[in-house]
Protein backbone atom coordinates (compact mmCIF):
# COMPACT_ATOMS: atom_id res chain seq x y z
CA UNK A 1 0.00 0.00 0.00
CA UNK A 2 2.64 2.13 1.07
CA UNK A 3 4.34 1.44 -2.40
CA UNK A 4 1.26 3.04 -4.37
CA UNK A 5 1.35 6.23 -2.79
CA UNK A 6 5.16 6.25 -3.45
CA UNK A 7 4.21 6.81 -7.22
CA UNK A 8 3.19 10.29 -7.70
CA UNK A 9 6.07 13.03 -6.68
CA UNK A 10 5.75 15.16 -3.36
CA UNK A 11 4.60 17.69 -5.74
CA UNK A 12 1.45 16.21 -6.38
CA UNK A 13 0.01 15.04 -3.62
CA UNK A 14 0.67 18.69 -2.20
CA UNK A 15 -1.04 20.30 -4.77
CA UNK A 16 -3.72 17.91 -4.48
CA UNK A 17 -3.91 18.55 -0.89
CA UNK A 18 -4.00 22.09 -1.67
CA UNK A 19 -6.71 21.53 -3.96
CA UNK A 20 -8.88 19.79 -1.55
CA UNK A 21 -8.32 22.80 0.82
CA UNK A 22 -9.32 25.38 -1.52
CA UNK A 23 -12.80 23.68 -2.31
CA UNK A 24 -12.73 23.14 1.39
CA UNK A 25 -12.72 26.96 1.44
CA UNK A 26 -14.78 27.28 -1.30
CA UNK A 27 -18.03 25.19 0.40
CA UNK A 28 -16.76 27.31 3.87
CA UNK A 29 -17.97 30.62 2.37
CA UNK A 30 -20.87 29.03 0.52
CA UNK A 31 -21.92 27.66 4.11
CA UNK A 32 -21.48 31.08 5.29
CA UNK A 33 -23.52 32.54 2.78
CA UNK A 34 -26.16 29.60 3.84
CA UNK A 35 -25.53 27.16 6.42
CA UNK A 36 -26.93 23.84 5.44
CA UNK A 37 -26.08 20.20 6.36
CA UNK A 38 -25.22 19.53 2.86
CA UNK A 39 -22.42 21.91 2.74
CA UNK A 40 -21.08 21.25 5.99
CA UNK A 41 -20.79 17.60 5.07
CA UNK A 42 -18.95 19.16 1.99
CA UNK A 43 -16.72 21.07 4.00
CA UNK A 44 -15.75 18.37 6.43
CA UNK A 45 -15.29 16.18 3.36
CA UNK A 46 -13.15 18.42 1.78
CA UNK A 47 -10.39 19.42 4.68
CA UNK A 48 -10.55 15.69 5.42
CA UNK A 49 -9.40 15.05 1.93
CA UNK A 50 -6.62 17.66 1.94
CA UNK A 51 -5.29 16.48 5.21
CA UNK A 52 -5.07 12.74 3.78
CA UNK A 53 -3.23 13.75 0.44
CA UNK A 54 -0.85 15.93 2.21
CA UNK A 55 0.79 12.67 4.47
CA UNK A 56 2.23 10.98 1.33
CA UNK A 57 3.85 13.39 0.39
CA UNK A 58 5.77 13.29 3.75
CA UNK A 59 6.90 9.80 2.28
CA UNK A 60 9.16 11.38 -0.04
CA UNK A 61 10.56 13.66 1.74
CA UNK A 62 10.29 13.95 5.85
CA UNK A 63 11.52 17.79 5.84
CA UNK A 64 8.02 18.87 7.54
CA UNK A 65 9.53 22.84 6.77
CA UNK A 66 9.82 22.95 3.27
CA UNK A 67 6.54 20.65 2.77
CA UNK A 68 5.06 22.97 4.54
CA UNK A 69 5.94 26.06 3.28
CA UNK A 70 5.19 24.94 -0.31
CA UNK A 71 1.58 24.00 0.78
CA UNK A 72 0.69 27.30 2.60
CA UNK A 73 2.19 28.95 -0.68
CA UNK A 74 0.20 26.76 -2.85
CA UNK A 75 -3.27 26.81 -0.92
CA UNK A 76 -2.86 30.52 0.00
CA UNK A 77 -2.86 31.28 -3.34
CA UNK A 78 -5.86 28.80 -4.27
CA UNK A 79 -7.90 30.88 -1.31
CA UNK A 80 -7.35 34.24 -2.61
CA UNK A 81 -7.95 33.37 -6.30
CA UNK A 82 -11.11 31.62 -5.15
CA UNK A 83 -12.28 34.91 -3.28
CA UNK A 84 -11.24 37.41 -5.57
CA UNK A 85 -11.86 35.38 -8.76
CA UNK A 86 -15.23 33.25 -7.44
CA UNK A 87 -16.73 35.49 -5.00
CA UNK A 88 -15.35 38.87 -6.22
CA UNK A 89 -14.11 39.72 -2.78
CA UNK A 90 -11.60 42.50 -3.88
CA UNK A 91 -7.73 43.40 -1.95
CA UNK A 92 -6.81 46.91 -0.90
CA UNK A 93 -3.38 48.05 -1.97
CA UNK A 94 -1.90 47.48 1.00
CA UNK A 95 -3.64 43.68 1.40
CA UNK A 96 -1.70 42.97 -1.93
CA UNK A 97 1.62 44.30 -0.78
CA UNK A 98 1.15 42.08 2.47
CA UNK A 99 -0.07 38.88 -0.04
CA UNK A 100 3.20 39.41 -2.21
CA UNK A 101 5.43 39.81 1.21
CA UNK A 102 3.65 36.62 2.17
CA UNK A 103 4.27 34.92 -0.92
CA UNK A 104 7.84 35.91 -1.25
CA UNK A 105 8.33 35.11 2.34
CA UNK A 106 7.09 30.92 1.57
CA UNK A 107 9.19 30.74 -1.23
CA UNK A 108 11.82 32.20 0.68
CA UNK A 109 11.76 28.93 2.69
CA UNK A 110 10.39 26.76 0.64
CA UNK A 111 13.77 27.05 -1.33
C-alpha cells in the first residue's frame, strides 16, 4: 500500500492537498452565505481530503519545513484566487503588498 502512494512526486500530492483545501474553502464561504447540512458535510469532506493527500507526500521527503511552506504557498494562493476570482471579494493596496510579502516570504523557505 505504502508502495502506491510512493508513485506520484511530493509535488502532487501537495497540490492535491491544496486543492482539496481550496474547495474546502470554497463550500466554507458558501456555508457562510447559507448554512446547510449539505455543505457542511462538503466542507468536512473536503479538509478531510486535503489532510489525507498531504501525508504521502511526507513519504518522499520527511523535511516537515519545506513541505510545509510549499503547501501554505500553494493553498494561500488557491484561497485568494477563489475569493477574488469566485466570490469577487476585492484586496486593498496594502492587502496585496502584504499577499506578495507573504508569498515571497514561503518561497523564501520553501527554497
Amino acid at each position: 500500500m505504502i508502495e502506491l502512494l510512493l508513485v506520484f512526486p511530493p509535488l502532487v500530492w501537495l497540490m492535491l492537498s491544496a486543492f482539496f483545501y481550496a474547495q474546502g474553502e470554497y463550500f466554507s464561504k458558501l456555508w457562510a452565505i447559507n448554512p446547510n447540512v449539505r455543505l457542511s458535510i462538503l466542507v468536512l469532506l473536503s479538509y478531510s481530503i486535503a489532510a489525507l493527500t498531504w501525508l504521502p507526500a511526507l513519504l518522499h521527503k520527511s523535511q516537515i519545513t519545506i513541505m510545509g511552506a510549499t503547501w501554505l504557498l500553494l493553498a494561500t494562493v488557491a484561497t485568494v484566487v477563489i475569493g477574488c476570482f469566485i466570490f469577487n471579494e476585492d484586496l486593498t493596496d496594502l492587502q496585496l503588498v502584504g499577499l506578495g510579502l507573504a508569498c515571497t516570504a514561503m518561497m523564501l523557505l520553501s527554497s
